[in-house]
PDB file of N, CA and C in Angstrom:
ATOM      1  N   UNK A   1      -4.860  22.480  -7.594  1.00  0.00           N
ATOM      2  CA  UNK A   1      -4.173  21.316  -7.094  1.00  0.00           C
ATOM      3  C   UNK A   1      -4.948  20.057  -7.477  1.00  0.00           C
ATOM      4  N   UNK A   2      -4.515  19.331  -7.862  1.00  0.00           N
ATOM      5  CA  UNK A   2      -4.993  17.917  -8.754  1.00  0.00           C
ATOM      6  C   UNK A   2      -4.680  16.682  -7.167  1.00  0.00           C
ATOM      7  N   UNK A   3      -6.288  15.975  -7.102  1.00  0.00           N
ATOM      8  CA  UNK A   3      -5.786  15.070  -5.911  1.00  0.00           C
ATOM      9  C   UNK A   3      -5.875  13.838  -6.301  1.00  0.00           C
ATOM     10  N   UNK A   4      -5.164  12.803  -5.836  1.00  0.00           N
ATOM     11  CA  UNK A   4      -4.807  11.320  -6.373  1.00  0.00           C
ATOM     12  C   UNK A   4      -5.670  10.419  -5.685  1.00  0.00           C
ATOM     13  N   UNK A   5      -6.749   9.668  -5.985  1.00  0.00           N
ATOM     14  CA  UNK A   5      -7.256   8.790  -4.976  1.00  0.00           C
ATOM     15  C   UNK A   5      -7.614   7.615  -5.952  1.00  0.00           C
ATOM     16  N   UNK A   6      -8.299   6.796  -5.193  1.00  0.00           N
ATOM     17  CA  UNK A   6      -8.482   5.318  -5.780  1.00  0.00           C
ATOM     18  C   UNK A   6      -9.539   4.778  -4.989  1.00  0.00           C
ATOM     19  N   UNK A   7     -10.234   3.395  -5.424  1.00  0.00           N
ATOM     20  CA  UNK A   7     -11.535   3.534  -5.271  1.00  0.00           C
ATOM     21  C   UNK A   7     -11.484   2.249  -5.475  1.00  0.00           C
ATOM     22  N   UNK A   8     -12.495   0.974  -4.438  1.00  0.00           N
ATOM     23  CA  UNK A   8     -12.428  -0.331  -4.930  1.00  0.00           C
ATOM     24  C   UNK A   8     -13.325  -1.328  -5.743  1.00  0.00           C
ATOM     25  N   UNK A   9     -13.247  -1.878  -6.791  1.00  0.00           N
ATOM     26  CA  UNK A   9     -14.257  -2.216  -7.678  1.00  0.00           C
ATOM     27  C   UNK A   9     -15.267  -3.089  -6.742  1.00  0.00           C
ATOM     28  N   UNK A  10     -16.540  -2.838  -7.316  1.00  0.00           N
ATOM     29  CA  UNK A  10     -17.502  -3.737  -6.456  1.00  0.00           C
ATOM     30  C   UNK A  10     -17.597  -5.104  -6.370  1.00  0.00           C
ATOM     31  N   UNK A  11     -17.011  -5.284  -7.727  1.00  0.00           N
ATOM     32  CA  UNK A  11     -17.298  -6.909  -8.053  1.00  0.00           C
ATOM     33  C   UNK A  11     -15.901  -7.613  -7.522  1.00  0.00           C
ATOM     34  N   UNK A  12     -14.561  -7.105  -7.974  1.00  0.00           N
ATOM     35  CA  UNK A  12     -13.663  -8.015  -7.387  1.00  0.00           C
ATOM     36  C   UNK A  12     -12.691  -7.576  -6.854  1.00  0.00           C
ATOM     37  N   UNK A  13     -13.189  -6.213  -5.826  1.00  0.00           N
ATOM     38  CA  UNK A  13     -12.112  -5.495  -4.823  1.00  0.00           C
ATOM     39  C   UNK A  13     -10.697  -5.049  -5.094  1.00  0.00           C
ATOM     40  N   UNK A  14     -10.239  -5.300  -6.412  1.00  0.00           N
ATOM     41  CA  UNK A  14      -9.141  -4.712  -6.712  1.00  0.00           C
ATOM     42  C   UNK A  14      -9.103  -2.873  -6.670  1.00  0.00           C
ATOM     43  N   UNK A  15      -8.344  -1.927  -6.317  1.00  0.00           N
ATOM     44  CA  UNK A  15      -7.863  -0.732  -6.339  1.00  0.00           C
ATOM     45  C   UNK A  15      -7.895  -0.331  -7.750  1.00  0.00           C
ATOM     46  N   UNK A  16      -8.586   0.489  -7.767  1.00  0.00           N
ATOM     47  CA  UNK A  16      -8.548   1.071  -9.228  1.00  0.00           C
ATOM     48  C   UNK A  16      -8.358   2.617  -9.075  1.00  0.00           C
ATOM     49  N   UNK A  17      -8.010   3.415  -9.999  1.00  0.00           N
ATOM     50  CA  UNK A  17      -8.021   4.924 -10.521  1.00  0.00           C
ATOM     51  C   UNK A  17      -8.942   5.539 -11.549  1.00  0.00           C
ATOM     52  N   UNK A  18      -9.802   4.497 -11.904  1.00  0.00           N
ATOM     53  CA  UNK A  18     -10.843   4.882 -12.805  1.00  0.00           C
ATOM     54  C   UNK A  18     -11.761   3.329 -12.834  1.00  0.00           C
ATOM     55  N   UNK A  19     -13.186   3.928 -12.424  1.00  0.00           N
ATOM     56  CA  UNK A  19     -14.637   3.233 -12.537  1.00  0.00           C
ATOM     57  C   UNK A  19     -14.943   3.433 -13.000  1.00  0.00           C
ATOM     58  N   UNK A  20     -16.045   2.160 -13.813  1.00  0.00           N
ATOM     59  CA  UNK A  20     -17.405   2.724 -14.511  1.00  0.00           C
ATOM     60  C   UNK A  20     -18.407   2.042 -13.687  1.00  0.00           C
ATOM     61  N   UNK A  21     -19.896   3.552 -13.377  1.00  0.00           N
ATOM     62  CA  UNK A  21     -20.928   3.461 -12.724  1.00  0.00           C
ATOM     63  C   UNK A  21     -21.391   2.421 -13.319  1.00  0.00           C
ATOM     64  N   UNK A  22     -22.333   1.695 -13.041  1.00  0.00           N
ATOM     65  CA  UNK A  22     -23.384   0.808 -13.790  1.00  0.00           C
ATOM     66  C   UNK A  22     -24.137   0.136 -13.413  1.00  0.00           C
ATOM     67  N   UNK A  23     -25.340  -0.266 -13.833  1.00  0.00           N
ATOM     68  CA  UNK A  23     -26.314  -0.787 -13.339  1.00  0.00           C
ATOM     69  C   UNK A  23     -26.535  -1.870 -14.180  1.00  0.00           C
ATOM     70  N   UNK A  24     -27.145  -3.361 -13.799  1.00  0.00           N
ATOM     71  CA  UNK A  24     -27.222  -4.459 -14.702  1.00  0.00           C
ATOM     72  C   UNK A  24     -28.810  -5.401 -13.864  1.00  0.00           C
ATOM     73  N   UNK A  25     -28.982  -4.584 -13.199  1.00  0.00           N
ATOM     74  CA  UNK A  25     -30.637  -4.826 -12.906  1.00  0.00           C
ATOM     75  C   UNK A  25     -31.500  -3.662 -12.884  1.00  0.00           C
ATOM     76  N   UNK A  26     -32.650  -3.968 -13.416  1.00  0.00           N
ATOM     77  CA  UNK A  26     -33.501  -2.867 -13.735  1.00  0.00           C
ATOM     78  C   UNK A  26     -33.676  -2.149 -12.286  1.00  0.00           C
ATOM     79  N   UNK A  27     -33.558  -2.751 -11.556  1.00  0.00           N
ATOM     80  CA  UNK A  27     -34.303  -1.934 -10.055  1.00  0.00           C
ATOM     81  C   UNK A  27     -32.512  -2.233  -9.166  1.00  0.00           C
ATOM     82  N   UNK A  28     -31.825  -2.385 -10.058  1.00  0.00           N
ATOM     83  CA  UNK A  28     -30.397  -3.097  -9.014  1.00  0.00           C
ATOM     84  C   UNK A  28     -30.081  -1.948  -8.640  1.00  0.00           C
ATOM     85  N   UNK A  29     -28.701  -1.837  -7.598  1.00  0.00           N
ATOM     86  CA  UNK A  29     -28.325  -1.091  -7.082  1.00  0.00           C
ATOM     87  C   UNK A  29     -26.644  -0.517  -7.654  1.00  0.00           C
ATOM     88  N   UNK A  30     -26.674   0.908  -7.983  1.00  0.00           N
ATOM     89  CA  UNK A  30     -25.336   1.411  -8.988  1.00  0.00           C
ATOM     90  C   UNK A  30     -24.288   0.798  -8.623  1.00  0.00           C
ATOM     91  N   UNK A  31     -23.078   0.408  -9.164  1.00  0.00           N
ATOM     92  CA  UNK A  31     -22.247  -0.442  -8.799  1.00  0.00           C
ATOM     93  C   UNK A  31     -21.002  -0.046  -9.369  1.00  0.00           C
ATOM     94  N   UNK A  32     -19.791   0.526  -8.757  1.00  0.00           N
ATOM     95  CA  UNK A  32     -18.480   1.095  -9.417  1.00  0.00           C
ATOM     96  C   UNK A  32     -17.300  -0.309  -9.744  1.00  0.00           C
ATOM     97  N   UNK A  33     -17.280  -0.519 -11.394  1.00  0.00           N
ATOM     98  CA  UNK A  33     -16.663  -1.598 -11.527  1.00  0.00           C
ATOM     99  C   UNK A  33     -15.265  -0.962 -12.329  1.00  0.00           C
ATOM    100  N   UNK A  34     -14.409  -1.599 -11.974  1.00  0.00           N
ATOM    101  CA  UNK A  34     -12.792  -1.570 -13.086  1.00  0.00           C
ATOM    102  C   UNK A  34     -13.266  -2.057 -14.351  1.00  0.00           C
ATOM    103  N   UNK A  35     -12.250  -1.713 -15.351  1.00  0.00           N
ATOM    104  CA  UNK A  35     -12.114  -1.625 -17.084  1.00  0.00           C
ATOM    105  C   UNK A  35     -11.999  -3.343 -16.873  1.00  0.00           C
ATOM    106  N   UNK A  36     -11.669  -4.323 -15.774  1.00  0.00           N
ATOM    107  CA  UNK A  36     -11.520  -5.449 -16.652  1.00  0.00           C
ATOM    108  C   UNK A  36     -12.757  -6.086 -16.305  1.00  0.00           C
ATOM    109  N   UNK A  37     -13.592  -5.353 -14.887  1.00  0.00           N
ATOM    110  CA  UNK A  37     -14.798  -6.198 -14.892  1.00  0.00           C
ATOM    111  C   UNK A  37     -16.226  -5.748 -15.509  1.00  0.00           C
ATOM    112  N   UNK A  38     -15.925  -4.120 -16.044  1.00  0.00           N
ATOM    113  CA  UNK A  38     -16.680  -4.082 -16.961  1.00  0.00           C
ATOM    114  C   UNK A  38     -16.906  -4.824 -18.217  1.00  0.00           C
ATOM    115  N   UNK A  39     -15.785  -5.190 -18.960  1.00  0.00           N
ATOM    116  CA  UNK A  39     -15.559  -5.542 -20.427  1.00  0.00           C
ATOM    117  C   UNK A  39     -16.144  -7.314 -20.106  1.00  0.00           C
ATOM    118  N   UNK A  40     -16.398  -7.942 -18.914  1.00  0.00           N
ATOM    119  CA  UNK A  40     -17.157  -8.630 -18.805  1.00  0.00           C
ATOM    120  C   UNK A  40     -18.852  -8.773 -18.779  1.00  0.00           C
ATOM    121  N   UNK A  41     -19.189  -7.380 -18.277  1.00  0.00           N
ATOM    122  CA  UNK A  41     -20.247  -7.218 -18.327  1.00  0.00           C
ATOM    123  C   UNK A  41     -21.383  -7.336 -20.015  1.00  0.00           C
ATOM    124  N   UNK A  42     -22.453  -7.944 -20.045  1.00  0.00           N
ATOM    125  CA  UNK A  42     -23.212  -8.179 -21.273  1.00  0.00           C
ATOM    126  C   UNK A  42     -23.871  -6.475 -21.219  1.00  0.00           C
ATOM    127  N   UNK A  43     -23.560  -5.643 -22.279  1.00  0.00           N
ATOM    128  CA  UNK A  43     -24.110  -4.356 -22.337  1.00  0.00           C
ATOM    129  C   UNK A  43     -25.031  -4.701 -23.837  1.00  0.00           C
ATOM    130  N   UNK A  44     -25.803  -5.713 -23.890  1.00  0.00           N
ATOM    131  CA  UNK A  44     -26.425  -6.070 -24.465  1.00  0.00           C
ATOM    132  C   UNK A  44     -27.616  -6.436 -23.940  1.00  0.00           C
ATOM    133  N   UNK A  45     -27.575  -6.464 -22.760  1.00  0.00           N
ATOM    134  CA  UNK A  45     -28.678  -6.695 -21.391  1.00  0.00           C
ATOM    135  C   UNK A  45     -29.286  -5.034 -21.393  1.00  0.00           C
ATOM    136  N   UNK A  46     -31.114  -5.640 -21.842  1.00  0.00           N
ATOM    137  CA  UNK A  46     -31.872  -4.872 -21.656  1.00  0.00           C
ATOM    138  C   UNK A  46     -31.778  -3.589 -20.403  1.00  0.00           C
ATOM    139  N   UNK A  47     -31.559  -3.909 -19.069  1.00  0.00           N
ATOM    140  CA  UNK A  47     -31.517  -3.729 -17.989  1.00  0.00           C
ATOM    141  C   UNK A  47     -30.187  -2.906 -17.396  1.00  0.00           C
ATOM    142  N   UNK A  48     -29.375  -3.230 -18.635  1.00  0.00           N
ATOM    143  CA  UNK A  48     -27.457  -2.252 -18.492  1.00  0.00           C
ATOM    144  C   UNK A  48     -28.499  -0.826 -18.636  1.00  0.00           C
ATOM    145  N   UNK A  49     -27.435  -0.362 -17.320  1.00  0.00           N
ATOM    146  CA  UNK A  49     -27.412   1.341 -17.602  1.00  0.00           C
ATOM    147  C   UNK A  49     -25.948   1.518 -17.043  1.00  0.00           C
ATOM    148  N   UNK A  50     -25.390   2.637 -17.461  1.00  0.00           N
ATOM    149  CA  UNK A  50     -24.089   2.960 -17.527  1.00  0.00           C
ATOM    150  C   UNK A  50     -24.282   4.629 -17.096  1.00  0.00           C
ATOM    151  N   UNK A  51     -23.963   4.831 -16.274  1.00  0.00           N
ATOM    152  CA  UNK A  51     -24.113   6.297 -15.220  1.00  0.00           C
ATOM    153  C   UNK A  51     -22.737   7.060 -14.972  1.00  0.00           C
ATOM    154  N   UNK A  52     -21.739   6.623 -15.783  1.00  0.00           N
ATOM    155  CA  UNK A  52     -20.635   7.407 -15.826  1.00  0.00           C
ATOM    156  C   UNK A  52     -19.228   6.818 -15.489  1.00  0.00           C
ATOM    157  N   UNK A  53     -18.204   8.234 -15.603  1.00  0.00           N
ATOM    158  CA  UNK A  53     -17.004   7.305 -15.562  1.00  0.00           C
ATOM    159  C   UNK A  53     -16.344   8.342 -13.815  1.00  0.00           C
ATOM    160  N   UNK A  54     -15.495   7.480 -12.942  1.00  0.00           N
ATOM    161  CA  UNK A  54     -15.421   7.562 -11.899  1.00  0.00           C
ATOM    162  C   UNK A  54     -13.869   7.756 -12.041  1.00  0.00           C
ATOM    163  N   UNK A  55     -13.080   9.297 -12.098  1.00  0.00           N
ATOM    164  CA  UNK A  55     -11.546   9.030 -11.961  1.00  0.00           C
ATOM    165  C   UNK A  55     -10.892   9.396 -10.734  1.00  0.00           C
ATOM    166  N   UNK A  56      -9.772   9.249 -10.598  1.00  0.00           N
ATOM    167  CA  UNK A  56      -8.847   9.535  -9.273  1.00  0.00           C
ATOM    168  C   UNK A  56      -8.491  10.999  -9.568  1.00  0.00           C
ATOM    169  N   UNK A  57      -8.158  11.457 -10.500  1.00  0.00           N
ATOM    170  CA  UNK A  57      -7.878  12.731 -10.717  1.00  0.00           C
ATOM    171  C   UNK A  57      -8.942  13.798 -10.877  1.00  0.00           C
ATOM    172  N   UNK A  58      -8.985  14.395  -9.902  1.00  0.00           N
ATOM    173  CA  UNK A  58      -9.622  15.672 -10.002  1.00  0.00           C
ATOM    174  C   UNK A  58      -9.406  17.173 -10.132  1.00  0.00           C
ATOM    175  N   UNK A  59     -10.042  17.914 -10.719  1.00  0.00           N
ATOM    176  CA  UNK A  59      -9.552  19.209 -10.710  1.00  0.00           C
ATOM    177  C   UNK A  59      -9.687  19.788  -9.486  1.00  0.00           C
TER     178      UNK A  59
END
């Protein structure tokens, strides 16, 4: 059975069905952001770590 859930981005509280983990301070704290506030993020920053992808669908 496949379950449906959703999850709210850290940065600008919108409902999402898929996060990405990430970190953007070296000592910061993991942070589940949506596809539009990631693609803002500088992953050119020494300090980006990226810890995975977060979906609504599960097995």
């Amino acid at each position: 059975m496949t379950r449906i859930r959703t999850k709210t981005c850290d940065r600008c509280q919108q409902l999402s069905d898929v996060l990405y983990r990430v970190r953007v301070e070296r000592d910061g704290a993991w942070q589940f952001v949506c596809d539009r506030c990631w693609q803002t993020i500088d992953r050119t920053n020494l300090d980006y770590s990226y810890g995975g992808t977060w979906k609504a669908r599960k097995r």
